[in-house]
C-alpha atoms as a PDB file:
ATOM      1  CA  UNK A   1      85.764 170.660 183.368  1.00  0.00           C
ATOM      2  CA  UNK A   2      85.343 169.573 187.188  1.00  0.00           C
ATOM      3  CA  UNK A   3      82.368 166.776 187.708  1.00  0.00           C
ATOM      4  CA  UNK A   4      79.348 167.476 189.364  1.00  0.00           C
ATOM      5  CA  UNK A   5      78.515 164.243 190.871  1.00  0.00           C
ATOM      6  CA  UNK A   6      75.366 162.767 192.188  1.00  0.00           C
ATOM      7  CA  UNK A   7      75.222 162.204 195.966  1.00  0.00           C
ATOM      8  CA  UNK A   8      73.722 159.162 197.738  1.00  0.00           C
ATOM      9  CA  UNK A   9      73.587 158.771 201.018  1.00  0.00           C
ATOM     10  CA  UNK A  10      73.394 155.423 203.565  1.00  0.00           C
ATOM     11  CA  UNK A  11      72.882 153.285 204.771  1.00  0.00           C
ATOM     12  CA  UNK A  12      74.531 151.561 202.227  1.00  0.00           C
ATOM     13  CA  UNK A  13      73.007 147.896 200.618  1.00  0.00           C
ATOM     14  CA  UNK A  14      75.585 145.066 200.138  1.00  0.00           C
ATOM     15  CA  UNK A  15      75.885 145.915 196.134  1.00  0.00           C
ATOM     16  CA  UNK A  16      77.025 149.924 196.951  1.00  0.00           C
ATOM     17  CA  UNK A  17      79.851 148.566 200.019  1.00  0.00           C
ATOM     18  CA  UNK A  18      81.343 146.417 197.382  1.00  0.00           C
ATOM     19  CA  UNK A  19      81.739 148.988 195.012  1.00  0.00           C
ATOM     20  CA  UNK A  20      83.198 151.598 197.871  1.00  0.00           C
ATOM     21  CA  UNK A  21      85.556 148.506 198.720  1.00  0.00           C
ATOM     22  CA  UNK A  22      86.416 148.481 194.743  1.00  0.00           C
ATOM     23  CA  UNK A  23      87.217 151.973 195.292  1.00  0.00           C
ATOM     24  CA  UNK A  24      89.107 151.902 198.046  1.00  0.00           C
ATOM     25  CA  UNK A  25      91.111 148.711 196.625  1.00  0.00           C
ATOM     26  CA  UNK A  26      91.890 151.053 193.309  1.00  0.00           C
ATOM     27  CA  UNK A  27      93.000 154.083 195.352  1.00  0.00           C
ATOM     28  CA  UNK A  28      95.432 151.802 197.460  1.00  0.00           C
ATOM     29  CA  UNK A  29      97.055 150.094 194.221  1.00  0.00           C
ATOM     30  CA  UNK A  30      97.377 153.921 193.209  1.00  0.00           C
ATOM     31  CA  UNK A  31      98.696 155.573 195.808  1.00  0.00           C
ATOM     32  CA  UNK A  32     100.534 152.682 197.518  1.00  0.00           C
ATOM     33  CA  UNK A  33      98.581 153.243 200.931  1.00  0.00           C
ATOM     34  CA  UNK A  34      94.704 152.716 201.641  1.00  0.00           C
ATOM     35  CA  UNK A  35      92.421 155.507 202.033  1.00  0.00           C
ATOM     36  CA  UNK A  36      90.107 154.371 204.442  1.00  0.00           C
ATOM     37  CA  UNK A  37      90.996 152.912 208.076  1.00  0.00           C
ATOM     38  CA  UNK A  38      89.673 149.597 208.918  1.00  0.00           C
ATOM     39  CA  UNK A  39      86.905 151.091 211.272  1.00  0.00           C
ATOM     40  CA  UNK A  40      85.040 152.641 208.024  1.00  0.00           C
ATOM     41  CA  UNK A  41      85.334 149.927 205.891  1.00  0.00           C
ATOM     42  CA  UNK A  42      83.806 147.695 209.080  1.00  0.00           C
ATOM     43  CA  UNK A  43      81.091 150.375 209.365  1.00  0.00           C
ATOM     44  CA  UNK A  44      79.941 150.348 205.821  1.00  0.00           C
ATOM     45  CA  UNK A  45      76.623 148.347 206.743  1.00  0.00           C
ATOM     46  CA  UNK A  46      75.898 150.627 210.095  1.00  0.00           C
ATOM     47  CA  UNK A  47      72.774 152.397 209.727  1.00  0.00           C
ATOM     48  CA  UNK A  48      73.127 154.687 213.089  1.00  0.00           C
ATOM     49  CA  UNK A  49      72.095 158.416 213.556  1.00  0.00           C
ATOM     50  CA  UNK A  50      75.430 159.357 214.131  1.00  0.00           C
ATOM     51  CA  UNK A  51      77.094 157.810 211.099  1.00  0.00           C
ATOM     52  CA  UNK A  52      76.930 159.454 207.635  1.00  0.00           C
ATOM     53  CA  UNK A  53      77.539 157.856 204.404  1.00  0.00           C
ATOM     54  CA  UNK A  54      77.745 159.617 201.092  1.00  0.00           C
ATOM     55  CA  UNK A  55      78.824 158.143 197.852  1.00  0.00           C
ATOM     56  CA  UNK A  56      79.244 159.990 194.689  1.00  0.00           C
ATOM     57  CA  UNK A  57      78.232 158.549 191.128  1.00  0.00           C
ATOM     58  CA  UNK A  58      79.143 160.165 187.964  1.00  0.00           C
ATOM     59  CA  UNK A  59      76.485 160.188 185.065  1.00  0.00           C
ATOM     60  CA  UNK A  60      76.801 156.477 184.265  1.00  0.00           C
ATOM     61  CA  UNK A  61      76.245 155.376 187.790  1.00  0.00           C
ATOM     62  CA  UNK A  62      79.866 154.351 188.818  1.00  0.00           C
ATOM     63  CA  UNK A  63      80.880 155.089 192.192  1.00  0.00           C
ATOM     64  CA  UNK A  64      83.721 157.636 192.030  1.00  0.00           C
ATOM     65  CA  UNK A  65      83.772 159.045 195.391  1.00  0.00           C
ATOM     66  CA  UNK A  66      83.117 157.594 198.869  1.00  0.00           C
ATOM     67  CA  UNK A  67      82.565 159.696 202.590  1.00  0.00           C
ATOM     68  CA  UNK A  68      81.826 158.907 206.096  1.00  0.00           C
ATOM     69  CA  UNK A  69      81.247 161.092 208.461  1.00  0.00           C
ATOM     70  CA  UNK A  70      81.196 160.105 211.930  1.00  0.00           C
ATOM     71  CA  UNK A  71      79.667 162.157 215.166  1.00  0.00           C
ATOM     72  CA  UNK A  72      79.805 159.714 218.365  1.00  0.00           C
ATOM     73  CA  UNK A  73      82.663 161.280 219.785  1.00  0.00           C
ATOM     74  CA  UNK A  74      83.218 164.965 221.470  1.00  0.00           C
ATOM     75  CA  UNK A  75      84.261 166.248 217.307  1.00  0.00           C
ATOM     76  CA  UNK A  76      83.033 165.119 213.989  1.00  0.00           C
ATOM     77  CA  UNK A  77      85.664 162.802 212.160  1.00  0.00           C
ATOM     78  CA  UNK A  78      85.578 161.955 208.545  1.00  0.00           C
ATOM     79  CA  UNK A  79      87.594 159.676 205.834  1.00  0.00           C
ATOM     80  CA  UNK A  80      86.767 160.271 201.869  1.00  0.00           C
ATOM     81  CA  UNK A  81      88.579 158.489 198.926  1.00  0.00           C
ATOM     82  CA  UNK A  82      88.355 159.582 195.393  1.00  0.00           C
ATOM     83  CA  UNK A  83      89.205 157.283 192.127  1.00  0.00           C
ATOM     84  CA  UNK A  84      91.769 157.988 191.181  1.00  0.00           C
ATOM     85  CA  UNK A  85      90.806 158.612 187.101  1.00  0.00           C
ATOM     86  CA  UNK A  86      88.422 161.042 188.394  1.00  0.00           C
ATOM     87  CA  UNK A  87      91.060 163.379 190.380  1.00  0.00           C
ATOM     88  CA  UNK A  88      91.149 167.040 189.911  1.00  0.00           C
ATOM     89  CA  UNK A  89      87.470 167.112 188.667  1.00  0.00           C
ATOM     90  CA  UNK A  90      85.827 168.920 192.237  1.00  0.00           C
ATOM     91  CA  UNK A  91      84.943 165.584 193.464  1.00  0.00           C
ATOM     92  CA  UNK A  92      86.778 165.641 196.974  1.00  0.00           C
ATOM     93  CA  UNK A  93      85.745 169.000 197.113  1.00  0.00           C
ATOM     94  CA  UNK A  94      82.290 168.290 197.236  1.00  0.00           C
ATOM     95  CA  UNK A  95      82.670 165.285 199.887  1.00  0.00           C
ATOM     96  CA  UNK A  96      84.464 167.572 201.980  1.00  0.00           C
ATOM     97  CA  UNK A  97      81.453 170.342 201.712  1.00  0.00           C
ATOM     98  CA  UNK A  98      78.994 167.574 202.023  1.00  0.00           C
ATOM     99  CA  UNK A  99      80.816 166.404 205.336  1.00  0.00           C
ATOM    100  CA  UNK A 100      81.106 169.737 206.660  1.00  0.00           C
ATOM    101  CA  UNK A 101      77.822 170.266 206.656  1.00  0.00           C
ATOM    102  CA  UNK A 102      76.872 167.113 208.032  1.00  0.00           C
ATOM    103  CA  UNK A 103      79.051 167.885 210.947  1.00  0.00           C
ATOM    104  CA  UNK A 104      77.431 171.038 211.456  1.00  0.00           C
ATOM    105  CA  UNK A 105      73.986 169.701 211.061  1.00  0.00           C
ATOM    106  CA  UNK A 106      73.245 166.274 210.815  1.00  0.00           C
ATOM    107  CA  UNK A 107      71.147 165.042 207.709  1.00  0.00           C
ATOM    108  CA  UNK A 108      69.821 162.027 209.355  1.00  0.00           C
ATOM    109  CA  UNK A 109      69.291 163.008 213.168  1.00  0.00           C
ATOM    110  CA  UNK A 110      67.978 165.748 214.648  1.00  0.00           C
ATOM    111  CA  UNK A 111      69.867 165.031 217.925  1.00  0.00           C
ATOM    112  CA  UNK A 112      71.007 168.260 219.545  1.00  0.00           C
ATOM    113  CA  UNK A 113      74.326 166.436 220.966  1.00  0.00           C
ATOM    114  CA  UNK A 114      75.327 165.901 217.143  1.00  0.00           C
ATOM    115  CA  UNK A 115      75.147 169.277 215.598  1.00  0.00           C
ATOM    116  CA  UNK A 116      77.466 172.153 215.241  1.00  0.00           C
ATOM    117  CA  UNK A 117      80.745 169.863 215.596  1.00  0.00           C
ATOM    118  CA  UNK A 118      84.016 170.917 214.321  1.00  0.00           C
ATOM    119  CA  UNK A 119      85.196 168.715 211.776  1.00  0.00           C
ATOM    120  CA  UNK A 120      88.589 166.424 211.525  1.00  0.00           C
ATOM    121  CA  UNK A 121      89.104 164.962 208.607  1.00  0.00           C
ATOM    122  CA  UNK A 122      91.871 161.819 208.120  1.00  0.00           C
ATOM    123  CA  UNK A 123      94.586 161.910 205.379  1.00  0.00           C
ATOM    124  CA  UNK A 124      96.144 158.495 205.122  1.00  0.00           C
ATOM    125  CA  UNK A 125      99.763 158.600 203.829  1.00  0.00           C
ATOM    126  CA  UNK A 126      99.297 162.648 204.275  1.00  0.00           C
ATOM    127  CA  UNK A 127      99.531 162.618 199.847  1.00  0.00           C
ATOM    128  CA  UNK A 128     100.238 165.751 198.056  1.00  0.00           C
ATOM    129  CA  UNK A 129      96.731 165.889 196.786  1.00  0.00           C
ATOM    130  CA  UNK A 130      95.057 165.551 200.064  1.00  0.00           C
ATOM    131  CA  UNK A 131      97.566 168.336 201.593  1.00  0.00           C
ATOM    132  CA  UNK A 132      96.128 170.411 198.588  1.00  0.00           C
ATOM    133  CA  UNK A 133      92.739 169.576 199.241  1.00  0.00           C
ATOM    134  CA  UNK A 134      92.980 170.700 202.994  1.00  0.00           C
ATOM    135  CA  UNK A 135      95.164 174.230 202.615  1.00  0.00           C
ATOM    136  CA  UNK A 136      92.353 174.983 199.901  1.00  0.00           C
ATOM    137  CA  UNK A 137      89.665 174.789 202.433  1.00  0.00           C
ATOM    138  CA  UNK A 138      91.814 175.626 205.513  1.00  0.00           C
ATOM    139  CA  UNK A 139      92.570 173.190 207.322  1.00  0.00           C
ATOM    140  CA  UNK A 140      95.836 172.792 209.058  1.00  0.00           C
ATOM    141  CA  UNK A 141      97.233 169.552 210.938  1.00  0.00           C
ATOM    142  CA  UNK A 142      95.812 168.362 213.743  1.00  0.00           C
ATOM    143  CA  UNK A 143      97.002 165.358 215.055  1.00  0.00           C
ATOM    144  CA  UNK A 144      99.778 163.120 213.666  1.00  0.00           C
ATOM    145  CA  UNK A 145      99.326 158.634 214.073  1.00  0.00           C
ATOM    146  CA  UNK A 146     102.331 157.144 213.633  1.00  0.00           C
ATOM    147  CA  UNK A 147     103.180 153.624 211.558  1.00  0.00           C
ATOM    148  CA  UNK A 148     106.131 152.588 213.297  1.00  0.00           C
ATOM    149  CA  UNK A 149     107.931 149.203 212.243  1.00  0.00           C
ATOM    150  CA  UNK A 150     111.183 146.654 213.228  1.00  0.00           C
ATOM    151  CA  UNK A 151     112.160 144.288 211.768  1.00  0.00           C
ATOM    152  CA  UNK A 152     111.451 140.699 213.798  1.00  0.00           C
ATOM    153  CA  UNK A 153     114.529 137.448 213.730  1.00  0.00           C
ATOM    154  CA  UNK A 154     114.572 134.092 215.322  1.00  0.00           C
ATOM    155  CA  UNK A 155     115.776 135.932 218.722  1.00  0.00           C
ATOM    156  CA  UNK A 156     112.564 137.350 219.306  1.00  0.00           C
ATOM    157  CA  UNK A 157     111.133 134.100 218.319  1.00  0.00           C
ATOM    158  CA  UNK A 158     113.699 132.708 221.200  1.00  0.00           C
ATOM    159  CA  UNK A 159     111.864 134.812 223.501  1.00  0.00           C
ATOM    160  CA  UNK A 160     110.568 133.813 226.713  1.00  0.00           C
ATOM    161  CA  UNK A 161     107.122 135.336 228.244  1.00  0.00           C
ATOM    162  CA  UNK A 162     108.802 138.271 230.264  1.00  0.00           C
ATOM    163  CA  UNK A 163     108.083 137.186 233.911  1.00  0.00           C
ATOM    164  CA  UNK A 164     105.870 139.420 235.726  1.00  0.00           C
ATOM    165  CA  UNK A 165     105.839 138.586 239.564  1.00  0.00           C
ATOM    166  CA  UNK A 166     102.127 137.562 240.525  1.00  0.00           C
ATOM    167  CA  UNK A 167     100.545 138.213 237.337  1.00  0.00           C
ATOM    168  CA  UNK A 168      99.578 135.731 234.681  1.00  0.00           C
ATOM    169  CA  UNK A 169      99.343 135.368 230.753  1.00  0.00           C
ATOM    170  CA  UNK A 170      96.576 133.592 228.780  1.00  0.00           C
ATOM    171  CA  UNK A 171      94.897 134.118 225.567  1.00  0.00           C
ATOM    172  CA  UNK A 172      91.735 135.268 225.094  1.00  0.00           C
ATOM    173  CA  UNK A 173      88.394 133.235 224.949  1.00  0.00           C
ATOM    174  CA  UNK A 174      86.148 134.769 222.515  1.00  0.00           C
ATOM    175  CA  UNK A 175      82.529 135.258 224.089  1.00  0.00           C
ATOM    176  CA  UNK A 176      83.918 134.448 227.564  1.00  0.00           C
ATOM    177  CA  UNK A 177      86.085 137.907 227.571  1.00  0.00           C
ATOM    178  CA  UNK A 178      84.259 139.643 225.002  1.00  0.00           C
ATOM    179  CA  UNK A 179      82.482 142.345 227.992  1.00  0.00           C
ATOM    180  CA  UNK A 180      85.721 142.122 230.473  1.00  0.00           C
ATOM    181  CA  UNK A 181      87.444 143.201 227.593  1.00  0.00           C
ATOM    182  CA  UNK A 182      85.342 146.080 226.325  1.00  0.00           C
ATOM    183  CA  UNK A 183      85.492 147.793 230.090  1.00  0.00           C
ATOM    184  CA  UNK A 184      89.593 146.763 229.712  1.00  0.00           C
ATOM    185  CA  UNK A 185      90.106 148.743 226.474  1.00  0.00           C
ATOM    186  CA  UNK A 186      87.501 151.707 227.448  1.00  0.00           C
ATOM    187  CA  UNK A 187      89.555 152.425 230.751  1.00  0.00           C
ATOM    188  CA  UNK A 188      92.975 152.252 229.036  1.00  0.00           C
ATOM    189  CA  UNK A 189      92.131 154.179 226.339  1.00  0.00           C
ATOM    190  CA  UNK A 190      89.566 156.660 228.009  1.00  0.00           C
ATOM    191  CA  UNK A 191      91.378 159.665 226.240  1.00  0.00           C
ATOM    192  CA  UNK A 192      91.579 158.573 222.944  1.00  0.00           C
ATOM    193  CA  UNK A 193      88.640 159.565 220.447  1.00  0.00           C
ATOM    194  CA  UNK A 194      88.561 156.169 218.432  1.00  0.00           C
ATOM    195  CA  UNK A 195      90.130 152.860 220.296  1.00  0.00           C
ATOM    196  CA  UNK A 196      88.320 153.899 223.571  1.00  0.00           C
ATOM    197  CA  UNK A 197      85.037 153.699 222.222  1.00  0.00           C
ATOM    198  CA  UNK A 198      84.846 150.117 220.841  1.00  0.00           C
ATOM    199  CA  UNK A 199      81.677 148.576 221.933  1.00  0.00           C
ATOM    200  CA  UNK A 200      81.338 144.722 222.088  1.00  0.00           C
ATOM    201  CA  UNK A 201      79.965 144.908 218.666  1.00  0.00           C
ATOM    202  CA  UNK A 202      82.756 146.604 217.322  1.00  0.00           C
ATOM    203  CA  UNK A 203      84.599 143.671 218.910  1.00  0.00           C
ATOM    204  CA  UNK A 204      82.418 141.107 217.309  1.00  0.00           C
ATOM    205  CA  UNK A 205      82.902 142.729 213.544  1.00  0.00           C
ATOM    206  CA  UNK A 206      86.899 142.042 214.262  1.00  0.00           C
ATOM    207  CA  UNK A 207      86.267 138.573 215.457  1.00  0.00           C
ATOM    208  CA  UNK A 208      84.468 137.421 212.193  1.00  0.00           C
ATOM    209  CA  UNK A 209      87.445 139.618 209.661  1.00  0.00           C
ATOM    210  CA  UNK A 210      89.451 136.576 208.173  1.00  0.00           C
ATOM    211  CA  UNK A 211      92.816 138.007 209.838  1.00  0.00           C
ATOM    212  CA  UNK A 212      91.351 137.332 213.680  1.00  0.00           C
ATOM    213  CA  UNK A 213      93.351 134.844 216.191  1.00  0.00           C
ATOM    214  CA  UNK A 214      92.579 134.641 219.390  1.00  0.00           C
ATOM    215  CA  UNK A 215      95.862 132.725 219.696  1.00  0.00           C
ATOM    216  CA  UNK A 216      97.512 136.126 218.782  1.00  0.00           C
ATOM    217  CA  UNK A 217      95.552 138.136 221.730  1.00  0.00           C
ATOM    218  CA  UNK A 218      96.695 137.762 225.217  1.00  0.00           C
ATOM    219  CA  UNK A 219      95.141 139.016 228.537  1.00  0.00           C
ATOM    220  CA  UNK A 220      97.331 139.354 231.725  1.00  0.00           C
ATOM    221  CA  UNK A 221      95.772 139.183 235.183  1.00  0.00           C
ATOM    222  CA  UNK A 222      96.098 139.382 238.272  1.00  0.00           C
ATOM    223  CA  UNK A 223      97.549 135.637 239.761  1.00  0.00           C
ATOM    224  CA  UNK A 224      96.087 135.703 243.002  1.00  0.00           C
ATOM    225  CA  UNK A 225      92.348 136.848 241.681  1.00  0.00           C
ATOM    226  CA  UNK A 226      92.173 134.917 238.154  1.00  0.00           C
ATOM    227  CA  UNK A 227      88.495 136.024 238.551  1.00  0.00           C
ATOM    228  CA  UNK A 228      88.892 139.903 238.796  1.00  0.00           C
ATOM    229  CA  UNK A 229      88.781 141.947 235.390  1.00  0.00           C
ATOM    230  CA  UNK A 230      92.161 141.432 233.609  1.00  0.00           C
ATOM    231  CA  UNK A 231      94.969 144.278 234.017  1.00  0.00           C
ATOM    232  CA  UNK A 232      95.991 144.563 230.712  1.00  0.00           C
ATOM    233  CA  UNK A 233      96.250 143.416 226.540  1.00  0.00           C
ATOM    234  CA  UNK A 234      97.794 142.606 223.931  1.00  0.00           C
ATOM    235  CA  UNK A 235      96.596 142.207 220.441  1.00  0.00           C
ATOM    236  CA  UNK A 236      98.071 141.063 217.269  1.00  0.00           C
ATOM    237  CA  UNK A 237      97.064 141.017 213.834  1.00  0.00           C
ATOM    238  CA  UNK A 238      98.324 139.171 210.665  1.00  0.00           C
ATOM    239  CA  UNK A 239      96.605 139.574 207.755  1.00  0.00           C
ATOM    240  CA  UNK A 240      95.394 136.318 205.631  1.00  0.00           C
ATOM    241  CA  UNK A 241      96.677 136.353 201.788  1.00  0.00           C
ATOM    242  CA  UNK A 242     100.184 135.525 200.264  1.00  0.00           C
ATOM    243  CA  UNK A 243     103.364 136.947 201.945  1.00  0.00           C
ATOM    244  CA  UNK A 244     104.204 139.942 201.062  1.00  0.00           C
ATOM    245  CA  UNK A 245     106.791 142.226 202.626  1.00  0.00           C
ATOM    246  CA  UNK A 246     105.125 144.908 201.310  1.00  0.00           C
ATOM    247  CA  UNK A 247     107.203 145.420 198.030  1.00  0.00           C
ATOM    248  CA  UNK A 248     105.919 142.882 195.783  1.00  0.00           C
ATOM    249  CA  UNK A 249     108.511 140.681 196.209  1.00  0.00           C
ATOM    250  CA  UNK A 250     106.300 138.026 197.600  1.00  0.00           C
ATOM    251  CA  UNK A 251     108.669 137.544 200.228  1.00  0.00           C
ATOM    252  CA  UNK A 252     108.071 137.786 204.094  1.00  0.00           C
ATOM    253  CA  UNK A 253     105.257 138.677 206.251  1.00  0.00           C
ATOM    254  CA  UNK A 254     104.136 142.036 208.223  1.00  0.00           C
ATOM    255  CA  UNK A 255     102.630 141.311 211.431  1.00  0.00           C
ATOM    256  CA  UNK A 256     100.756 144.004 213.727  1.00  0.00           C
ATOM    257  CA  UNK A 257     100.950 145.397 217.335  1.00  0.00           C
ATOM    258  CA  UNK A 258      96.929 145.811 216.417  1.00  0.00           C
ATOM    259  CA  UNK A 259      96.602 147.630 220.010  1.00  0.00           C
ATOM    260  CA  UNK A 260      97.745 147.359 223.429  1.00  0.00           C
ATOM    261  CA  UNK A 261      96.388 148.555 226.526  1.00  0.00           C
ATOM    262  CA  UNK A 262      96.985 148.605 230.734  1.00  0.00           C
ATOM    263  CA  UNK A 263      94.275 149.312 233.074  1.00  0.00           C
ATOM    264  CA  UNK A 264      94.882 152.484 234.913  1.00  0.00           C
ATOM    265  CA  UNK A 265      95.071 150.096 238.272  1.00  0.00           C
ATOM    266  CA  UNK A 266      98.218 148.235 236.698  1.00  0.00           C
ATOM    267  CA  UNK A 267      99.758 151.521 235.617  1.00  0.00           C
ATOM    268  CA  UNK A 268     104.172 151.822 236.435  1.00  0.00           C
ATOM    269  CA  UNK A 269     104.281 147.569 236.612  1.00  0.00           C
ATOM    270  CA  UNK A 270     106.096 147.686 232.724  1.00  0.00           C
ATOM    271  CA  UNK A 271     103.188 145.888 231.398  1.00  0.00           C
ATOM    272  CA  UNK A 272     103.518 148.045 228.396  1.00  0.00           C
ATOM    273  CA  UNK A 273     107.026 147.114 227.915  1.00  0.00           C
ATOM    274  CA  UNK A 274     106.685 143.114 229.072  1.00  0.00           C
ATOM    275  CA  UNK A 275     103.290 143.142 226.373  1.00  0.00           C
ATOM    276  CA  UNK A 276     105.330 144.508 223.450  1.00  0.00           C
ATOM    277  CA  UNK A 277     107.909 142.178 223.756  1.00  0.00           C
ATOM    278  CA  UNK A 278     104.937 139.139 224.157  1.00  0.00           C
ATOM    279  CA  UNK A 279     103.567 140.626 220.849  1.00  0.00           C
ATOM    280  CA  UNK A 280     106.656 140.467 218.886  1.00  0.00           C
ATOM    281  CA  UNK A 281     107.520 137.203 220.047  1.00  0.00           C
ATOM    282  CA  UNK A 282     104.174 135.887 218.825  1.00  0.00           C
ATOM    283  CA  UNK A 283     104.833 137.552 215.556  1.00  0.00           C
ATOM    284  CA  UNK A 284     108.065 135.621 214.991  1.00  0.00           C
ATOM    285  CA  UNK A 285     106.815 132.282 215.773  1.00  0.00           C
ATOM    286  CA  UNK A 286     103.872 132.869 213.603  1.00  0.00           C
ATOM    287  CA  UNK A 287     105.953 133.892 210.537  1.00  0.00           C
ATOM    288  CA  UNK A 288     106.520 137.288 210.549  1.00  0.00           C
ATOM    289  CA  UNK A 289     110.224 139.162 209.455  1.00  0.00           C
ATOM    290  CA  UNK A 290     108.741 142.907 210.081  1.00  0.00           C
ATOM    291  CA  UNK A 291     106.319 144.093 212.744  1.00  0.00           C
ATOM    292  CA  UNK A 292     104.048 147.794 212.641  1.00  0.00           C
ATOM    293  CA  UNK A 293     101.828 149.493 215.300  1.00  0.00           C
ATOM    294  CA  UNK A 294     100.338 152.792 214.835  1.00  0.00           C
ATOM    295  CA  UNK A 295     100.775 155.451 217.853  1.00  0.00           C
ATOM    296  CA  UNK A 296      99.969 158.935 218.010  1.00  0.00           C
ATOM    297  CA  UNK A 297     102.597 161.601 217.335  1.00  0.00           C
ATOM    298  CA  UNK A 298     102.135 163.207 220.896  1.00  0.00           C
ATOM    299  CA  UNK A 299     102.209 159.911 223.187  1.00  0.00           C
ATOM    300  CA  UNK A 300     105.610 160.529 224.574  1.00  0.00           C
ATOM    301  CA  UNK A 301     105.585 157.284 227.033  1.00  0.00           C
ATOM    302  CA  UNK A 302     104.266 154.818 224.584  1.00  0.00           C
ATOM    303  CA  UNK A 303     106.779 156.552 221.856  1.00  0.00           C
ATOM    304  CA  UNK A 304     109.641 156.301 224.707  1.00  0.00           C
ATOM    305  CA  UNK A 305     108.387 152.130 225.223  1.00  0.00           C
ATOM    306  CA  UNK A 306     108.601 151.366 221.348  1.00  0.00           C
ATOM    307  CA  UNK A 307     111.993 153.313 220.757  1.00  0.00           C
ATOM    308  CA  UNK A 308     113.049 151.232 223.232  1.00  0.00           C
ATOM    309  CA  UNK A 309     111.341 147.558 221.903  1.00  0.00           C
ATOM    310  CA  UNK A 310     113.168 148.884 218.181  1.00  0.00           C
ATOM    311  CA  UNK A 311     110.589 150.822 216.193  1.00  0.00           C
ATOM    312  CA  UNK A 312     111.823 153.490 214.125  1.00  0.00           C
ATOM    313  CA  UNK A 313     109.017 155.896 211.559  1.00  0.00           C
ATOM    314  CA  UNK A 314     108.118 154.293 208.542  1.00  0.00           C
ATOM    315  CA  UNK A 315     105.008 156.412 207.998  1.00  0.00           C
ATOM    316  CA  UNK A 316     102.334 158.656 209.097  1.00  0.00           C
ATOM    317  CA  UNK A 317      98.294 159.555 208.809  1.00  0.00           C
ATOM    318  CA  UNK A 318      97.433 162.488 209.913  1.00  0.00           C
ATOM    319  CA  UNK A 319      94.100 164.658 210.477  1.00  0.00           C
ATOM    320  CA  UNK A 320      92.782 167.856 209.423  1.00  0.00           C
ATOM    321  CA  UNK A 321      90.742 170.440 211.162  1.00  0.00           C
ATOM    322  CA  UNK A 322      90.556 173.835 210.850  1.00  0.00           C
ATOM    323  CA  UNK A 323      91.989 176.542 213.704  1.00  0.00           C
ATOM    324  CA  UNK A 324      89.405 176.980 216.181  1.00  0.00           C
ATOM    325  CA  UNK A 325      88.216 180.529 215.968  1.00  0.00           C
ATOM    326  CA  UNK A 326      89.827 183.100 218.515  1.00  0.00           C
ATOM    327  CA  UNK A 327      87.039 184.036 221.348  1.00  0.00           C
ATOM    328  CA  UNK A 328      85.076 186.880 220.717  1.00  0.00           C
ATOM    329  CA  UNK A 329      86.478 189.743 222.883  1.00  0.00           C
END
């Protein structure tokens, strides 16, 4: 008999994030991929009008269901998990409805700008059940992210810094870059819905996770102007915990291309290809045998650089919406 659960909404107090994070740690050991991006799980103390959280309780209480909606960019974007011993019983169906109507009205702002979105709605792994989930409510594919991955030996450890005529390397300095930065990712990435709209806040909430190194995030500028706003990034992450290769072997270590981005000035230099290869290298020497990124399934140039740095597919998310209505005639 499918569940009617009770709905709560945000912003949520530190007792109801850890038991969304309990959720989300017991539909990852389930399904063998997590649920929820890192962005929602760093958002789950934002109280903001354009953030939604619901979480779903059944009758003793227990958190069995987690959504957040999000409205800050041009369409509504959301990520939902279920538990996974309470599958099949109407609760992602009643997330999804919940989130659809938050995108088409907001429950906690009245703003104009936020209402009447269309929704997108993130499948991580793309499972069978959330394919289900979205042809029942029709929604098709929308856009594809890549997890791309190589395997990483001692000759990219070998490697030197590729040498890029009048431009320098250095890590980053944590407060000193923190705004350069922010105005460095938002130009490189002024297309894309998530990455180019990372505040210095947003920047902040990485720099306190456990996994953060600023020994593993470079900046390259310009060697004649050291002072000008750097030209491009590159920024790694290595999660903290026992190695793992991923198959519970306790063997080996995945490292991240975490993001990487060129200023529009520095564009047709090969800084995307010369920042790769500083990535992996830095990977090597700290450890790592295998290195991921994520990219999106329609970015033929970056797609073209990591082909040619060694990346093959290992995986894919990918995002709902539903077709956009034909114009009325």
């Amino acid at each position: 008999m499918p569940l009617t659960p009770s709905l709560s909404f945000g912003p949520l107090d530190p007792a109801a994030q850890d038991a969304v994070r309990a959720l989300a740690t017991a539909a990852e050991q389930h399904d063998g991929v997590a649920p929820l991006s890192e962005q929602p799980l760093l958002r789950l103390g934002t109280d903001a009008d354009w953030l939604t959280h619901v979480v779903a309780q059944d009758g003793d209480g227990a958190t069995v269901g987690y959504a957040q909606v999000d409205r800050g960019g041009d369409d509504a974007s959301a990520e939902l998990v279920v538990h996974p011993d309470h599958r099949r019983a109407g609760v992602g169906s009643v997330l999804l409805r919940t989130a659809e109507r938050d995108a088409r009205l907001p429950m906690f702002s009245g703003a104009p700008g936020q209402r009447g979105k269309p929704l997108r709605v993130w499948a991580h792994g793309d499972l069978p059940a959330a394919r289900g989930l979205a042809a029942a409510r029709g929604y098709e594919v929308a856009r594809e992210l890549l997890v791309l991955a190589r395997t990483l030996g001692p000759e990219d450890a070998a490697r030197d810094l590729p040498d890029l005529p009048g431009l320098t390397w250095r890590t980053v300095r944590p407060g000193a870059d923190d705004e350069a930065w922010v105005r460095l990712n938002a130009r490189a990435f002024a297309d894309h819905p998530e990455q180019g709209r990372l505040t210095v806040d947003d920047l902040h909430d990485r720099q306190r996770e456990p996994w953060f190194d600023p020994e593993g995030f470079f900046l390259v500028e310009d060697a004649g102007a050291p002072d000008a706003a750097p030209l491009g990034f590159l920024w790694t992450k290595v999660e903290t915990g026992p190695l793992d290769d991923g198959g519970g072997t306790g063997e080996g270590r995945t490292g991240e291309i975490y993001a990487v981005g060129v200023s529009p000035d520095a564009q047709g230099r090969g800084l995307g290809r010369a920042l790769t290869a500083v990535g992996l290298r830095h990977l090597a020497r700290v450890g790592c045998d295998r290195a991921v990124l994520y990219v999106d399934g329609d970015n033929a140039a970056a797609l073209a650089t990591y082909a040619g740095a060694g990346f093959e597919r290992a995986a894919a998310d990918v995002q709902y919406a539903r077709p956009a209505a034909p114009d009325a005639a």
